[in-house]
C-alpha atoms as a PDB file:
ATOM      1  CA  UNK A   1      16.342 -41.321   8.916  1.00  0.00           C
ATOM      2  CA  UNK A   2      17.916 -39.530   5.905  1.00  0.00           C
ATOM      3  CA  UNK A   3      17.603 -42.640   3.976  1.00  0.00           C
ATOM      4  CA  UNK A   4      13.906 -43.182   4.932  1.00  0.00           C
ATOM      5  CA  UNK A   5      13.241 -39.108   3.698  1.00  0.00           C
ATOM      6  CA  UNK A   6      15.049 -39.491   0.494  1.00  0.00           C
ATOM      7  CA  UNK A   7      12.635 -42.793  -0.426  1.00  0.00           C
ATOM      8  CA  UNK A   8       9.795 -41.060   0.310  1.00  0.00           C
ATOM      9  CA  UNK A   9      10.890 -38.415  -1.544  1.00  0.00           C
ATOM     10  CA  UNK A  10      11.580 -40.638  -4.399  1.00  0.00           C
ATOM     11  CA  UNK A  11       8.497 -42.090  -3.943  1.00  0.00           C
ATOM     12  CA  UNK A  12       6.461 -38.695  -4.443  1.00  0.00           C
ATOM     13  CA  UNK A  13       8.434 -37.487  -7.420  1.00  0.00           C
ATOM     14  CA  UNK A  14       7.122 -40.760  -9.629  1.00  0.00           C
ATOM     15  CA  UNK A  15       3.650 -39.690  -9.110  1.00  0.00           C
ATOM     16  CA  UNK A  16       4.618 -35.607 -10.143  1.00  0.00           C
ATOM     17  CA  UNK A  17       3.991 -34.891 -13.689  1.00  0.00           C
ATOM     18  CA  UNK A  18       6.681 -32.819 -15.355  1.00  0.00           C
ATOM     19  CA  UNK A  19       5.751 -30.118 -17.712  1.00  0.00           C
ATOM     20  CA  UNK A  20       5.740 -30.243 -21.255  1.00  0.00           C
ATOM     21  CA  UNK A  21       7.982 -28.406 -23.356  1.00  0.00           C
ATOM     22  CA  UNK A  22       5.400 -26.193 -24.651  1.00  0.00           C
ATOM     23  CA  UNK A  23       4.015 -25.568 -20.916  1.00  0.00           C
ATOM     24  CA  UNK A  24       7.585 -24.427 -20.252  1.00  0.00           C
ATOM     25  CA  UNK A  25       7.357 -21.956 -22.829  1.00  0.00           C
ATOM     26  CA  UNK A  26       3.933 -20.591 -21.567  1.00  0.00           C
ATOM     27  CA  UNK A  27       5.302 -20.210 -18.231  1.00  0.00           C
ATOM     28  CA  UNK A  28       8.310 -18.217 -19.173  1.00  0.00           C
ATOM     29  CA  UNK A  29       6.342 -16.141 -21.133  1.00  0.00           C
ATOM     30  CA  UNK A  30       4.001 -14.920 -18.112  1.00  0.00           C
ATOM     31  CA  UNK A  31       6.708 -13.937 -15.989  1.00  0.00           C
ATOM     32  CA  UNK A  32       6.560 -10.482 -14.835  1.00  0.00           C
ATOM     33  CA  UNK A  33      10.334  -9.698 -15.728  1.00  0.00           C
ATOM     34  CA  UNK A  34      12.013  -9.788 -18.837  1.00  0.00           C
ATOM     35  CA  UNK A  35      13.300 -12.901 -20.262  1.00  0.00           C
ATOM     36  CA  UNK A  36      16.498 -13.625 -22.702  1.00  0.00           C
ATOM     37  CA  UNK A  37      18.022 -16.513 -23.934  1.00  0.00           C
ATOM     38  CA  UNK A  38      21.388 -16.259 -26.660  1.00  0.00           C
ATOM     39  CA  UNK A  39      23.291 -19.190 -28.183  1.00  0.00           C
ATOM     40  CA  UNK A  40      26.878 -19.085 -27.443  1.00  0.00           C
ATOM     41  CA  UNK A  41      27.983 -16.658 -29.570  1.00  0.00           C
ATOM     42  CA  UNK A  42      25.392 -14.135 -27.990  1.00  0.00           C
ATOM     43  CA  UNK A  43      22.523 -13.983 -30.591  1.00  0.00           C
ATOM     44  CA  UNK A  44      19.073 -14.177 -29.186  1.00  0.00           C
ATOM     45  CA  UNK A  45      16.866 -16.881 -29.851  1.00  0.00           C
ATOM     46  CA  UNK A  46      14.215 -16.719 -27.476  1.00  0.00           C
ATOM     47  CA  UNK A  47      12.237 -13.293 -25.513  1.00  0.00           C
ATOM     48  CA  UNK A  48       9.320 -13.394 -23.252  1.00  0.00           C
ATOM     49  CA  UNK A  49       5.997 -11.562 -23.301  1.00  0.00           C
ATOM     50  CA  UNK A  50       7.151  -9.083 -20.631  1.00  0.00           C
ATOM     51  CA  UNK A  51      10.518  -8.609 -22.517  1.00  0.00           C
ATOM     52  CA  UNK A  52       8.560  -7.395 -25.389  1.00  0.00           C
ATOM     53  CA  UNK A  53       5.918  -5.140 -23.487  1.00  0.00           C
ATOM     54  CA  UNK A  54       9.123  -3.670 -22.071  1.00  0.00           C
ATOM     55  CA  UNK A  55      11.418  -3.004 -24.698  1.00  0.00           C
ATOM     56  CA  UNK A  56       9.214  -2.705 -27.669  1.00  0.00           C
ATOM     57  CA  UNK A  57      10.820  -5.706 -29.308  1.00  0.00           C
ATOM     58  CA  UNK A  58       9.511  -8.549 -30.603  1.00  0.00           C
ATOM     59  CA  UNK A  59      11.050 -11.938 -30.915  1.00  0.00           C
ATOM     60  CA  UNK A  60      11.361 -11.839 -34.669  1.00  0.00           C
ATOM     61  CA  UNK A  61      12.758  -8.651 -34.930  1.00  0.00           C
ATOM     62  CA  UNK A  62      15.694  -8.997 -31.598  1.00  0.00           C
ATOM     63  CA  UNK A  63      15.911 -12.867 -33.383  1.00  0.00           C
ATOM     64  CA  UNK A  64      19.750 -13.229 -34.338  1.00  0.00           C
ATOM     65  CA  UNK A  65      20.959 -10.190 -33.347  1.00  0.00           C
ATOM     66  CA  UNK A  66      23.163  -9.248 -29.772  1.00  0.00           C
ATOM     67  CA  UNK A  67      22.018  -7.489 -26.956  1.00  0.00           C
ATOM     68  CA  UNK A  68      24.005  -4.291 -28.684  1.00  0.00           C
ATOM     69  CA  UNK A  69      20.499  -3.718 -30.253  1.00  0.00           C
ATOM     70  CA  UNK A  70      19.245  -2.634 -26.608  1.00  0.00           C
ATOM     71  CA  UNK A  71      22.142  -0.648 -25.769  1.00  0.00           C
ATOM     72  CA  UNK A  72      22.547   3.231 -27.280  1.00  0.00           C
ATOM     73  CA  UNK A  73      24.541   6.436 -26.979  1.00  0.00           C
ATOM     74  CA  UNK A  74      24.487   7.127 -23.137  1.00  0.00           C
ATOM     75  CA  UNK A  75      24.719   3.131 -22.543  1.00  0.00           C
ATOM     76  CA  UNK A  76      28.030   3.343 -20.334  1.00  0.00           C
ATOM     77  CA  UNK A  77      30.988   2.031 -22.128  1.00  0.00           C
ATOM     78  CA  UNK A  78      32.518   0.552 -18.645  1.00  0.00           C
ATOM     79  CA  UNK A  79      29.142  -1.269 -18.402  1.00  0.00           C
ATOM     80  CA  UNK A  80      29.185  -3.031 -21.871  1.00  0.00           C
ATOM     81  CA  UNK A  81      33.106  -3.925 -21.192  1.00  0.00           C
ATOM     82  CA  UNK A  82      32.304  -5.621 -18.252  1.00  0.00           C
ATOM     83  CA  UNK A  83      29.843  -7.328 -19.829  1.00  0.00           C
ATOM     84  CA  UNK A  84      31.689  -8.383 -22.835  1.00  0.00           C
ATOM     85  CA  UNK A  85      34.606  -9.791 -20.541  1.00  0.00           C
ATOM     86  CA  UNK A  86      32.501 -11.864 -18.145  1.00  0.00           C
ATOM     87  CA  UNK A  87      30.512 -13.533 -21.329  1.00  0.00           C
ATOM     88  CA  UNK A  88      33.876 -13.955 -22.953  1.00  0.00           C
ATOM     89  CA  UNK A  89      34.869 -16.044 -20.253  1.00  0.00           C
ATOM     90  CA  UNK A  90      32.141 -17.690 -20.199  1.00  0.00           C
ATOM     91  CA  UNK A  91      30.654 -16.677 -16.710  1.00  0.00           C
ATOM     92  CA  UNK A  92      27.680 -14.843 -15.115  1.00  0.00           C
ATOM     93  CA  UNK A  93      26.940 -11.067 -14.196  1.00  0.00           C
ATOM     94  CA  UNK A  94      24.859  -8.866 -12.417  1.00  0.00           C
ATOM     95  CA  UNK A  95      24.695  -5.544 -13.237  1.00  0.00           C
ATOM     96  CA  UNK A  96      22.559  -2.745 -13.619  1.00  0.00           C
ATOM     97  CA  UNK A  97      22.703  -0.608 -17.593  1.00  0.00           C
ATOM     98  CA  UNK A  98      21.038   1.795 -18.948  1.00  0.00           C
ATOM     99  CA  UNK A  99      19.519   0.065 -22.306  1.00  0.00           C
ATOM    100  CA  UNK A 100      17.032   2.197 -25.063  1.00  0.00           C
ATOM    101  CA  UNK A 101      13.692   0.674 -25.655  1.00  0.00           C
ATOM    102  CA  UNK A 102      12.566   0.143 -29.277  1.00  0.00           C
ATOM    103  CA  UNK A 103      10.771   3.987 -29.607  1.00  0.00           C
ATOM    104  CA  UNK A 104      14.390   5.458 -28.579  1.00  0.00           C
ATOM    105  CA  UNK A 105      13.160   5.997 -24.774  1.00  0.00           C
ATOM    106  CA  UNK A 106      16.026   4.835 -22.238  1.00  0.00           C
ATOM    107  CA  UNK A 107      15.003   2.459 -19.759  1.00  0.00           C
ATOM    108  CA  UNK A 108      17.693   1.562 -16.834  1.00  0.00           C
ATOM    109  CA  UNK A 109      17.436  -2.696 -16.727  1.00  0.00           C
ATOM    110  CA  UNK A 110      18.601  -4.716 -13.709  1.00  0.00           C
ATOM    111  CA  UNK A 111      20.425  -7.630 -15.647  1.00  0.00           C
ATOM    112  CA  UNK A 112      21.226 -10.640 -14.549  1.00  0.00           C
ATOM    113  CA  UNK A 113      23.014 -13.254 -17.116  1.00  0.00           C
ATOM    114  CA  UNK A 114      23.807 -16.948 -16.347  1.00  0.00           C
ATOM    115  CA  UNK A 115      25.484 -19.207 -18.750  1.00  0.00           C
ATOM    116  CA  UNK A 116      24.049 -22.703 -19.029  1.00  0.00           C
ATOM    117  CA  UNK A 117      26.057 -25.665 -19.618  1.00  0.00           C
ATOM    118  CA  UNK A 118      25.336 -29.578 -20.657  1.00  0.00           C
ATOM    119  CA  UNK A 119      28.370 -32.169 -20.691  1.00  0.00           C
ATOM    120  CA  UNK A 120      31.016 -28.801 -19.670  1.00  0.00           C
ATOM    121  CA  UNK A 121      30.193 -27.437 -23.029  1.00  0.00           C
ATOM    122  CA  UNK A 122      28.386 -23.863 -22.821  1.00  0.00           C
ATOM    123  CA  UNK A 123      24.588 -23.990 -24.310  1.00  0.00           C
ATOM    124  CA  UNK A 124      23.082 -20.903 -23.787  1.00  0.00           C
ATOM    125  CA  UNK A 125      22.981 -17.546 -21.947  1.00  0.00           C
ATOM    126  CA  UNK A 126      20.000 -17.026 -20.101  1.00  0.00           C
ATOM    127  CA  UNK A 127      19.388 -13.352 -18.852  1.00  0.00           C
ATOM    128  CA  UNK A 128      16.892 -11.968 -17.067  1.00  0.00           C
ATOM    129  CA  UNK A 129      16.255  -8.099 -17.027  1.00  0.00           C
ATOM    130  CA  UNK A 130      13.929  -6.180 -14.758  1.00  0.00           C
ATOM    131  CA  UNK A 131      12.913  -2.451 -15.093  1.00  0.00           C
ATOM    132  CA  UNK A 132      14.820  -0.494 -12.259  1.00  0.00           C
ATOM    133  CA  UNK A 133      14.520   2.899 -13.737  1.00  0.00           C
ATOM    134  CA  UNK A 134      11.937   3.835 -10.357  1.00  0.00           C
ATOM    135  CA  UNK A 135      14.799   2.475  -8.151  1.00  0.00           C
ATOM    136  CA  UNK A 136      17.172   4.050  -9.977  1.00  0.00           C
ATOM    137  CA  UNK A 137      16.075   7.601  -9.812  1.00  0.00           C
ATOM    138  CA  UNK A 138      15.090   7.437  -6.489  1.00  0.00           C
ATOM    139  CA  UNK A 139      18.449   6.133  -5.612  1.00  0.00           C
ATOM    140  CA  UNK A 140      19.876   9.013  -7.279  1.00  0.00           C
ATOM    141  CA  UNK A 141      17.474  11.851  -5.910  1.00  0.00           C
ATOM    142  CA  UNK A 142      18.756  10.367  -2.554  1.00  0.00           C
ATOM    143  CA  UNK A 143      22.155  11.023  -3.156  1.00  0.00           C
ATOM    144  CA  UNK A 144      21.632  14.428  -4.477  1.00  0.00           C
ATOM    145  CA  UNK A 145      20.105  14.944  -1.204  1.00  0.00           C
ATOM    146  CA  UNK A 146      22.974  13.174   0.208  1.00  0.00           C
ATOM    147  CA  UNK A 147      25.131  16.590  -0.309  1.00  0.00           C
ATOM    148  CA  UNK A 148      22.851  19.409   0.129  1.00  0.00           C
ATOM    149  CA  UNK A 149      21.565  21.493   3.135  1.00  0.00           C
ATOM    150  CA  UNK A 150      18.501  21.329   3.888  1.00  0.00           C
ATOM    151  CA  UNK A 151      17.922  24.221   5.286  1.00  0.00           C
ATOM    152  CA  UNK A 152      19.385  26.738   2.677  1.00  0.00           C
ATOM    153  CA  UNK A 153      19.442  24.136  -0.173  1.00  0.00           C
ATOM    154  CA  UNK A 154      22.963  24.931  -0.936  1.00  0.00           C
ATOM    155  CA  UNK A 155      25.851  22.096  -1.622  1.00  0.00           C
ATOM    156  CA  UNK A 156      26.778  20.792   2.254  1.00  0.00           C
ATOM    157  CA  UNK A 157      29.971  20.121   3.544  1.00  0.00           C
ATOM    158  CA  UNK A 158      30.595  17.036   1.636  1.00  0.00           C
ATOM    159  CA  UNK A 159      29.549  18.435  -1.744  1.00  0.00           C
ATOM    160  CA  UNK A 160      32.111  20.925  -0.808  1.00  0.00           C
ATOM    161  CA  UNK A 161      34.904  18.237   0.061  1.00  0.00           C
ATOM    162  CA  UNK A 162      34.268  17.135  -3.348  1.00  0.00           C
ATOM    163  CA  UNK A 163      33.925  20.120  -5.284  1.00  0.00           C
ATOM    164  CA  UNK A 164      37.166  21.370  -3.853  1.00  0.00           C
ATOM    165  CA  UNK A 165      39.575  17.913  -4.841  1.00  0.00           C
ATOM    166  CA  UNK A 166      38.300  17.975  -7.656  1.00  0.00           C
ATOM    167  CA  UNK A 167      39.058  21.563  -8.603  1.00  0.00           C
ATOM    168  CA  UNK A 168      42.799  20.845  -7.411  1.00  0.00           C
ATOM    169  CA  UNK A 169      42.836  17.900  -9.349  1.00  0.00           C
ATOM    170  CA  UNK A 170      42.151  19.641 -12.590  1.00  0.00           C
ATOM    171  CA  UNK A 171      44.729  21.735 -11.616  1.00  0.00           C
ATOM    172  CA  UNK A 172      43.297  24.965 -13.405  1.00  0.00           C
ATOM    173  CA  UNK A 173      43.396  26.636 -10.724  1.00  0.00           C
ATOM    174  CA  UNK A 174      40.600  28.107  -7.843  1.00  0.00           C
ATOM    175  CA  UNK A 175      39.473  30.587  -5.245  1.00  0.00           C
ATOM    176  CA  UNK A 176      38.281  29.246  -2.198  1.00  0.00           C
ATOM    177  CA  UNK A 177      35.908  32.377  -0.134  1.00  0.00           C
ATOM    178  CA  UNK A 178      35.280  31.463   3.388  1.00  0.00           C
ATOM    179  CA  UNK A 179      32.481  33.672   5.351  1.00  0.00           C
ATOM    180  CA  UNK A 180      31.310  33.303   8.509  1.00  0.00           C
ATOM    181  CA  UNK A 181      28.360  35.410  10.103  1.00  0.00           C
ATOM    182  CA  UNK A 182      28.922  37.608  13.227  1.00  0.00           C
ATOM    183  CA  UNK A 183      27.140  37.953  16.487  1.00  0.00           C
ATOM    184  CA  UNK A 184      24.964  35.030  14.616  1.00  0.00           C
ATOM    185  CA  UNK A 185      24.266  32.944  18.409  1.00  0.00           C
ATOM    186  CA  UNK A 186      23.119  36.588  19.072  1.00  0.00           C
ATOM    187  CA  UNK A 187      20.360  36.157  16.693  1.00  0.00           C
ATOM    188  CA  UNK A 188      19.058  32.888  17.943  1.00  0.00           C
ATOM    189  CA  UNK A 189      19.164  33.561  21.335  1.00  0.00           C
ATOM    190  CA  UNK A 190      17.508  36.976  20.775  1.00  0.00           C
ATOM    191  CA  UNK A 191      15.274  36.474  18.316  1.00  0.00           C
ATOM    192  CA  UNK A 192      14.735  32.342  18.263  1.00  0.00           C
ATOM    193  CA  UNK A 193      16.167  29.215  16.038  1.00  0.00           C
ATOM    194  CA  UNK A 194      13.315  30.378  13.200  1.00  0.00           C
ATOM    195  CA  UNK A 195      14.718  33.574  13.108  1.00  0.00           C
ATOM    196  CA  UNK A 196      18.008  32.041  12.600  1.00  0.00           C
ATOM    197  CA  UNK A 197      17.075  29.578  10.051  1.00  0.00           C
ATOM    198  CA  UNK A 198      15.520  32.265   7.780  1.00  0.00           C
ATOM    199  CA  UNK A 199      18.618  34.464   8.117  1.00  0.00           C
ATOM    200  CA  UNK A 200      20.775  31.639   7.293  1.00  0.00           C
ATOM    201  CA  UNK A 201      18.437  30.557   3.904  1.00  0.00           C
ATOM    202  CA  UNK A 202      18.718  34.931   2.926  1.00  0.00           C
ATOM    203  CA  UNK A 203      22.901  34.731   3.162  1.00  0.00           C
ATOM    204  CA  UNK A 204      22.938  31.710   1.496  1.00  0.00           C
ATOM    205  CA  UNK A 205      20.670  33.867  -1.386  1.00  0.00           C
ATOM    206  CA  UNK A 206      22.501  36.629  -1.041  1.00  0.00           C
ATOM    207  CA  UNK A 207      25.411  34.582  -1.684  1.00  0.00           C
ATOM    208  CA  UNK A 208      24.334  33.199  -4.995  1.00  0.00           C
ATOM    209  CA  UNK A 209      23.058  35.914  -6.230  1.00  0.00           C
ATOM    210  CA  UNK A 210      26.615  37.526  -5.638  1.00  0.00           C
ATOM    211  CA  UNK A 211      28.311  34.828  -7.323  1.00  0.00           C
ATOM    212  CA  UNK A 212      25.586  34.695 -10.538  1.00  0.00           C
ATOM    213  CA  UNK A 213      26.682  31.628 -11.592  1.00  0.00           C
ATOM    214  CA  UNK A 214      30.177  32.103 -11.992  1.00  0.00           C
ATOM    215  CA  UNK A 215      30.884  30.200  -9.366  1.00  0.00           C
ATOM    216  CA  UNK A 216      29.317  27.407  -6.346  1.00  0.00           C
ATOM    217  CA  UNK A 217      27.825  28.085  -3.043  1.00  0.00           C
ATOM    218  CA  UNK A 218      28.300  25.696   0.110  1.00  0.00           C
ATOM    219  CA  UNK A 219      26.847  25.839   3.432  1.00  0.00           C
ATOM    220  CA  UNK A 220      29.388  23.694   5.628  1.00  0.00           C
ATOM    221  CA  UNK A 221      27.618  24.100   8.787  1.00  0.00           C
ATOM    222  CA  UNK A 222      26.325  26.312  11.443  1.00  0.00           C
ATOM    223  CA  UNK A 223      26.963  30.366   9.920  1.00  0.00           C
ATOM    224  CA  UNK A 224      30.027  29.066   7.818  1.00  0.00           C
ATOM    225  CA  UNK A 225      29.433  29.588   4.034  1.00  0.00           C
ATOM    226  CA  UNK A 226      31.908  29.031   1.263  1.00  0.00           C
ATOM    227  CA  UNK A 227      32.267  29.544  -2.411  1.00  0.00           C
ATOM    228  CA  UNK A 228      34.637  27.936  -5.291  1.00  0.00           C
ATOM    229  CA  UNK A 229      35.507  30.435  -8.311  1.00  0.00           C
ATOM    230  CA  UNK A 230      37.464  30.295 -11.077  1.00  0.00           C
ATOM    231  CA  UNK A 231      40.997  31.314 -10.318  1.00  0.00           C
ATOM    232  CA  UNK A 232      39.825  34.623 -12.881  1.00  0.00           C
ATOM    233  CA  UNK A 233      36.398  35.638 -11.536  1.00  0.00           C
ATOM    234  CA  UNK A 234      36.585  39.113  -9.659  1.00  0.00           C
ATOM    235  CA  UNK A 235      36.767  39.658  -6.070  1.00  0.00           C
ATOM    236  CA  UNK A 236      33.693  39.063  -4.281  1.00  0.00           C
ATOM    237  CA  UNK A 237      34.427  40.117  -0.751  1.00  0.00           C
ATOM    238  CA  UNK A 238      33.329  43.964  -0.972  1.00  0.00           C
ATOM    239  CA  UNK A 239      29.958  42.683  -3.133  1.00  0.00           C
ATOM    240  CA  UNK A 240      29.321  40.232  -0.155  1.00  0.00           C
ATOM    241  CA  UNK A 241      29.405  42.849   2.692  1.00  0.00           C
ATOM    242  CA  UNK A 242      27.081  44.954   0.712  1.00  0.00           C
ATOM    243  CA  UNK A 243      24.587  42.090  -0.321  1.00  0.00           C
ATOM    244  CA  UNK A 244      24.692  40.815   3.468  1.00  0.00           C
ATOM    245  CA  UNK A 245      24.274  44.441   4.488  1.00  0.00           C
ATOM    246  CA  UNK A 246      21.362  45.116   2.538  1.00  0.00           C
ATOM    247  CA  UNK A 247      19.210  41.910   3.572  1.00  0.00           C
ATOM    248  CA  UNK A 248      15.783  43.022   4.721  1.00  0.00           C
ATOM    249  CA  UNK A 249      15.832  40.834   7.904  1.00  0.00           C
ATOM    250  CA  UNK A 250      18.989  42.351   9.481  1.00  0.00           C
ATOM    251  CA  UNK A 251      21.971  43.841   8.489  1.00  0.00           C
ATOM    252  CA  UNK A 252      24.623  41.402   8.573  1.00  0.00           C
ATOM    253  CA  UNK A 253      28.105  42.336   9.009  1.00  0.00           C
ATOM    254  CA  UNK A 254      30.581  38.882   8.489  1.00  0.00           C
ATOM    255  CA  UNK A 255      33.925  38.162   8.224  1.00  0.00           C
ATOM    256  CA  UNK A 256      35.662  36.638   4.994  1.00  0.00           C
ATOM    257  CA  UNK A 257      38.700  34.932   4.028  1.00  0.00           C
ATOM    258  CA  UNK A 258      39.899  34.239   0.620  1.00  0.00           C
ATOM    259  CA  UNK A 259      42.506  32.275  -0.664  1.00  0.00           C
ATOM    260  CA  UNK A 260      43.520  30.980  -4.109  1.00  0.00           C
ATOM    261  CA  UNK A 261      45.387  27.598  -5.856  1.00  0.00           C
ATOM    262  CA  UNK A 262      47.763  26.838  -6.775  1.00  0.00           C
ATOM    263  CA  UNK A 263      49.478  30.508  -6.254  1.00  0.00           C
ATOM    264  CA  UNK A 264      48.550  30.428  -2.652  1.00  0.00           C
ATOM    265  CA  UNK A 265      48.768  26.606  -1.776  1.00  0.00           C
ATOM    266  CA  UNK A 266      48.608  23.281  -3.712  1.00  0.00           C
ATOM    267  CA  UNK A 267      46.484  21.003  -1.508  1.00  0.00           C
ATOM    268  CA  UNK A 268      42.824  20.981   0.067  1.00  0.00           C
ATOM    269  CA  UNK A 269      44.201  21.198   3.827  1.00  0.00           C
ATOM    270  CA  UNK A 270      46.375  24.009   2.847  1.00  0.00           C
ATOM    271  CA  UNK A 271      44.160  26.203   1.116  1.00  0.00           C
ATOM    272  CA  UNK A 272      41.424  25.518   3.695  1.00  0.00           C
ATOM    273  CA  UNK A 273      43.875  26.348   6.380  1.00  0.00           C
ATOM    274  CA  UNK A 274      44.845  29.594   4.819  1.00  0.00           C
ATOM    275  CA  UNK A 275      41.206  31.074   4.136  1.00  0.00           C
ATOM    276  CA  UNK A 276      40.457  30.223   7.531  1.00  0.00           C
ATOM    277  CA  UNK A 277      43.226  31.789   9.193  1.00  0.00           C
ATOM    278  CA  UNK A 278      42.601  35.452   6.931  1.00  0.00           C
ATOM    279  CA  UNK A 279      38.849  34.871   7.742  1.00  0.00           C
ATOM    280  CA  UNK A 280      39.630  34.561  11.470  1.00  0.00           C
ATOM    281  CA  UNK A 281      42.005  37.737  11.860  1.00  0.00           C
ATOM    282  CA  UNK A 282      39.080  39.333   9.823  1.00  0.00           C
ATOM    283  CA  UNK A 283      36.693  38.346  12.562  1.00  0.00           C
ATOM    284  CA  UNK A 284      38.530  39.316  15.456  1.00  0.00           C
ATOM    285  CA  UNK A 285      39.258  43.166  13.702  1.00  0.00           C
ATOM    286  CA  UNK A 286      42.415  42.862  12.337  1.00  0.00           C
ATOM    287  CA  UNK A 287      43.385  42.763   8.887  1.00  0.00           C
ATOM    288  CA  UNK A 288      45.223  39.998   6.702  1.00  0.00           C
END
């Protein structure tokens, strides 16, 4: 049976007509994604209509030169090593870069680069490059949304996570403020989950507006707020009281625990641990 297929198979391909060389041409040139080929040594020789409508660039004026004519100031050095070292060795990529198109407009490419090769000796690099700059900022707005609440639009827990190691890792130093709301069930059980939600999105702007910028607010879940500041920005906890205190809604009375790194401890856990604990005996009326 196989040998019966591959004759008839055979026998169909003598009556096909193979394109021309020119009709090859004319077909790349209609594709509806960029199109690149580059000798060996990386110079361009050939670009496609939709290349061109991309980019801006013609054949004769991309003709001879590297793709380094696409890339510009925010093109991400990482990217164009990686690049470099798989073409040096000969071999294929996919990757996506953020290139500049001829008017100085950046334009984020999805590039994918195949070497071609006749008798083991390497021909010609043949890339093709589609536009991905959609995909790329919605990608993008989806991990912004990835780390903040909802609700109060404020960093969430894992913005917070992040925020923190990093601030220990630069080692200059923070101040960690933990504040939790009391009697908040209270609220919601009173007064309904709206109410709740509302009075949650005021402490959260309450909160900012205490920390005007000198610092970053997180919501970490349920009535638990935190803030990093620098290790020299002024206690907050008496201007919280009194911004929760004045909120139009409801007076809100909460308890808050501060502590600071690398005086007070050296690691995440640690300096968690230790603004929890002070917020806690806050919470339950005694003092730290």
């Amino acid at each position: 049976m196989p040998d019966r297929l591959a004759a008839r198979v055979t026998t169909s391909l003598e009556h096909v007509q193979l394109p021309s060389a020119e009709q090859i041409w004319r077909l790349l040139d209609v594709m509806d994604v960029g199109l690149l080929i580059t000798d060996p040594a990386r110079r361009i020789i050939y670009v496609n209509a939709t290349f061109t409508r991309e980019s801006g660039y013609t054949l004769d004026e991309v003709h001879g030169h590297t793709c380094a004519v696409l890339q510009g100031p925010a093109t991400d050095p990482a990217d164009i090593e990686a690049m470099r070292q798989a073409l040096d060795q000969g071999e294929g990529f996919s990757r996506v870069v953020l290139n500049y198109r001829k008017d100085g407009r950046p334009i984020r490419y999805r590039v994918r680069v195949q070497p071609l090769y006749e008798g083991g000796i390497l021909r010609y690099f043949v890339g093709i490059q589609e536009d991905y700059s959609e995909t790329y900022a919605a990608l993008e707005r989806l991990g912004r949304w990835a780390h903040v609440d909802s609700l109060t639009g404020l960093g969430n827990r894992r913005a917070f996570d992040r925020a923190l190691d990093q601030a220990l890792a630069d080692r200059t130093g923070v101040q960690l403020v933990l504040l939790d709301l009391n009697d908040f069930k209270q609220v919601n059980d009173e007064r309904g989950h709206q109410a709740g939600d509302q009075l949650l999105v005021e402490v959260a702007q309450a909160l900012t507006g205490v920390l005007d910028s000198e610092g970053s607010a997180y919501r970490l879940g349920g009535d638990e707020f935190a803030a990093l500041l620098p290790p020299a920005a002024a206690p907050v906890e008496e201007r919280l009281r009194e911004a929760l205190a004045a909120l139009e809604t409801e007076a809100v009375r909460a308890a808050v625990g501060v502590a600071r790194a690398p005086d007070e401890a050296r690691t995440a856990p640690a300096l968690f641990r230790l603004a929890d604990s002070r917020m806690y005996r806050q919470k339950v009326g005694t003092r730290s």
